[in-house]
Protein backbone atom coordinates (compact mmCIF):
# COMPACT_ATOMS: atom_id res chain seq x y z
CA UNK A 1 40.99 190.81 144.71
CA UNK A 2 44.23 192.55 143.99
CA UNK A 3 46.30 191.39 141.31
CA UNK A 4 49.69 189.66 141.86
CA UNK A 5 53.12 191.25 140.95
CA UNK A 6 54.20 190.68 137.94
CA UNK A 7 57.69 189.27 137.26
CA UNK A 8 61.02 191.48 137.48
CA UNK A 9 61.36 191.35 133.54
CA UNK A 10 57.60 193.48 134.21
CA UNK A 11 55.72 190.56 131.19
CA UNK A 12 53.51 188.97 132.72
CA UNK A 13 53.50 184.83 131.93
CA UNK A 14 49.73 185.06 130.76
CA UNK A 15 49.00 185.62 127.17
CA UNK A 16 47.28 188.68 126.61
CA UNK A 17 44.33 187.74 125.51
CA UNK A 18 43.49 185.84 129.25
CA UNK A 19 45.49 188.57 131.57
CA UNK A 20 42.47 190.38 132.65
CA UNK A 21 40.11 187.29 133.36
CA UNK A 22 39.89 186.66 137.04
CA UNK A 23 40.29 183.03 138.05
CA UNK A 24 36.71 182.89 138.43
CA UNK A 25 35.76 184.26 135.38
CA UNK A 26 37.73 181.28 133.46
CA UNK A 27 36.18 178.86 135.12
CA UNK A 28 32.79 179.77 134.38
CA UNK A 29 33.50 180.77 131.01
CA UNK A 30 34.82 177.17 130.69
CA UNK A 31 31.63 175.35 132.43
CA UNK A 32 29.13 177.88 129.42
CA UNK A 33 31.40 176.29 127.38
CA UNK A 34 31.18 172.65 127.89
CA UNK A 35 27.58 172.91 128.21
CA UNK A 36 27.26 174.31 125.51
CA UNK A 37 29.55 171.71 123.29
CA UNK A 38 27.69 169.11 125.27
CA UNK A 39 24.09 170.33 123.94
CA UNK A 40 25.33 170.61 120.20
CA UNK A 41 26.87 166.93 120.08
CA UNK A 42 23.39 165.93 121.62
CA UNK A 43 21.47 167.69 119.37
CA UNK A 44 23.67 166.08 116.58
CA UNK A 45 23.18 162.98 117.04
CA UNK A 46 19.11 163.75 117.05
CA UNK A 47 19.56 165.29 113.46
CA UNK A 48 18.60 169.07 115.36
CA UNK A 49 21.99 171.03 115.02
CA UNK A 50 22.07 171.62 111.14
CA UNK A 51 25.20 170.80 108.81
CA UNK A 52 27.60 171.44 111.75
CA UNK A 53 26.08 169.14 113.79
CA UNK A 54 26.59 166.49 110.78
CA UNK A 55 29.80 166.56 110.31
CA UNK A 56 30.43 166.76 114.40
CA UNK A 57 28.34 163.59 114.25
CA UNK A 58 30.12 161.62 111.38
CA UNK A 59 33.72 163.00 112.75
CA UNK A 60 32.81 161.21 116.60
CA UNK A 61 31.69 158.51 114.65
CA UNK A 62 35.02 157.93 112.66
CA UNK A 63 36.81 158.74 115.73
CA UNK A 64 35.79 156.70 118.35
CA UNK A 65 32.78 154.65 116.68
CA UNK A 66 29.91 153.37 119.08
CA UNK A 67 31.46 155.86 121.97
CA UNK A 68 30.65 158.90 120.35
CA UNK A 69 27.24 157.86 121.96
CA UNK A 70 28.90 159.16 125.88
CA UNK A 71 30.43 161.94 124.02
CA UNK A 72 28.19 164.50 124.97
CA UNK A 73 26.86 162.44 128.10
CA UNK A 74 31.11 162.88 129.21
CA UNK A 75 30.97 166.84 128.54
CA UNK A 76 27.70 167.43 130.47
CA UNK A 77 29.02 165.29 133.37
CA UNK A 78 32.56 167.32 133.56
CA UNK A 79 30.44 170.62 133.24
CA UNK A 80 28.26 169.63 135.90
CA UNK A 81 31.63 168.14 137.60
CA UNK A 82 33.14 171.85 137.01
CA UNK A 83 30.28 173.73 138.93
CA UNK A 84 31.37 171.66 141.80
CA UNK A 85 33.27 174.08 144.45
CA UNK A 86 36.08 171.33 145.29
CA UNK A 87 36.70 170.54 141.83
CA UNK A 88 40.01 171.05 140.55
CA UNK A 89 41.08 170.22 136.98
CA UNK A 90 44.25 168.64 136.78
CA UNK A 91 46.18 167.34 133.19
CA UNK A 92 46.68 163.79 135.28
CA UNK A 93 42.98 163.80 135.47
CA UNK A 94 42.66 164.28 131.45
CA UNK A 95 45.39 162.04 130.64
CA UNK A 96 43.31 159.19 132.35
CA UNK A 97 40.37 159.88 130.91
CA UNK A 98 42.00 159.90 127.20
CA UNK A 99 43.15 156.44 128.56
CA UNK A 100 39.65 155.41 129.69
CA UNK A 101 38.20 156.17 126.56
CA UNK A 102 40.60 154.26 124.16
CA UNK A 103 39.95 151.37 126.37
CA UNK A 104 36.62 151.12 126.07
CA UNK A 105 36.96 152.13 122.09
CA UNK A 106 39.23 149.12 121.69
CA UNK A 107 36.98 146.90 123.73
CA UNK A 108 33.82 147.81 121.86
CA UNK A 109 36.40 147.25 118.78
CA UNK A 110 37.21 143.62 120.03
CA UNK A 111 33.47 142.15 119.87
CA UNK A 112 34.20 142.39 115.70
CA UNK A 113 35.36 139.79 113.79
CA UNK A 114 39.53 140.72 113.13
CA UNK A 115 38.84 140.67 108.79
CA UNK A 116 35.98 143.72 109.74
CA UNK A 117 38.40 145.74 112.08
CA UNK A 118 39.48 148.10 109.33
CA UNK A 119 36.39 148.36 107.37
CA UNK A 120 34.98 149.00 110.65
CA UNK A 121 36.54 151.82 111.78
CA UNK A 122 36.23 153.61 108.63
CA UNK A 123 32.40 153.35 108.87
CA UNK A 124 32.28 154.52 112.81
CA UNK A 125 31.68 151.47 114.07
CA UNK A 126 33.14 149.38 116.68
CA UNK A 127 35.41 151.98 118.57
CA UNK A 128 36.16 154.00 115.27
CA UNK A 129 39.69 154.86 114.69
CA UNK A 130 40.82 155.30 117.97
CA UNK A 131 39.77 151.31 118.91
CA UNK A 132 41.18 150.06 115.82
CA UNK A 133 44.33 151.55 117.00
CA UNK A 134 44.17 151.37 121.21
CA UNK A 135 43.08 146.92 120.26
């Protein structure tokens, strides 16, 4: 596949480090990716990816509490999601699922009594920080 033109100032709006990737390329580079952060927050939360996987554990935990459970359940899902050919990522896309997720955070956050909401959140429970602050 032939590479297109580049502008009439001859710099090309890519940075330099992802110029040379073909489309293609990206894309699968991002699906190894997600699998791959997908298996280590698994493997965290069974006590199986070493210190790393600690603090990736305790930092989902602080962040969005009893959700950090679908963490790595969401990244498998948009991997496998990614592999599919009429898939197209799109920011609209991640700006609803950011929504999504401090929904349900704050929900899960609700089912606490109001003195606990704080205390909560700095233990990883409810829906961590981000329900304390999306309820």
């Amino acid at each position: 596949m032939p590479r297109p033109p580049l502008p009439e100032n001859g710099k090309s709006k890519l940075s330099p480090r992802t110029q040379g990737l073909e489309p293609a390329t990206k894309h699968g580079l991002a699906v190894v990716f997600l699998f791959a952060l997908g298996l280590i927050t698994a493997l965290a939360f069974f006590d199986l990816a070493g210190v790393v996987g600690e603090n990736i554990r305790r930092g989902l935990e602080l962040a969005v509490g009893w959700g950090a459970y679908g963490v790595p359940v969401g990244f498998l899902v948009l991997a496998y999601a990614c592999l599919q050919p009429n898939f197209r990522f799109n920011w609209l896309r991640l700006v609803g699922l950011v929504l999504l997720l401090a929904g349900v955070t704050g929900l899960f956050h609700s089912v606490l009594p109001p003195s606990l909401h704080w205390l909560a959140a700095s233990q990883g429970r409810g829906g961590g920080y981000l329900g304390f602050f999306s309820f």
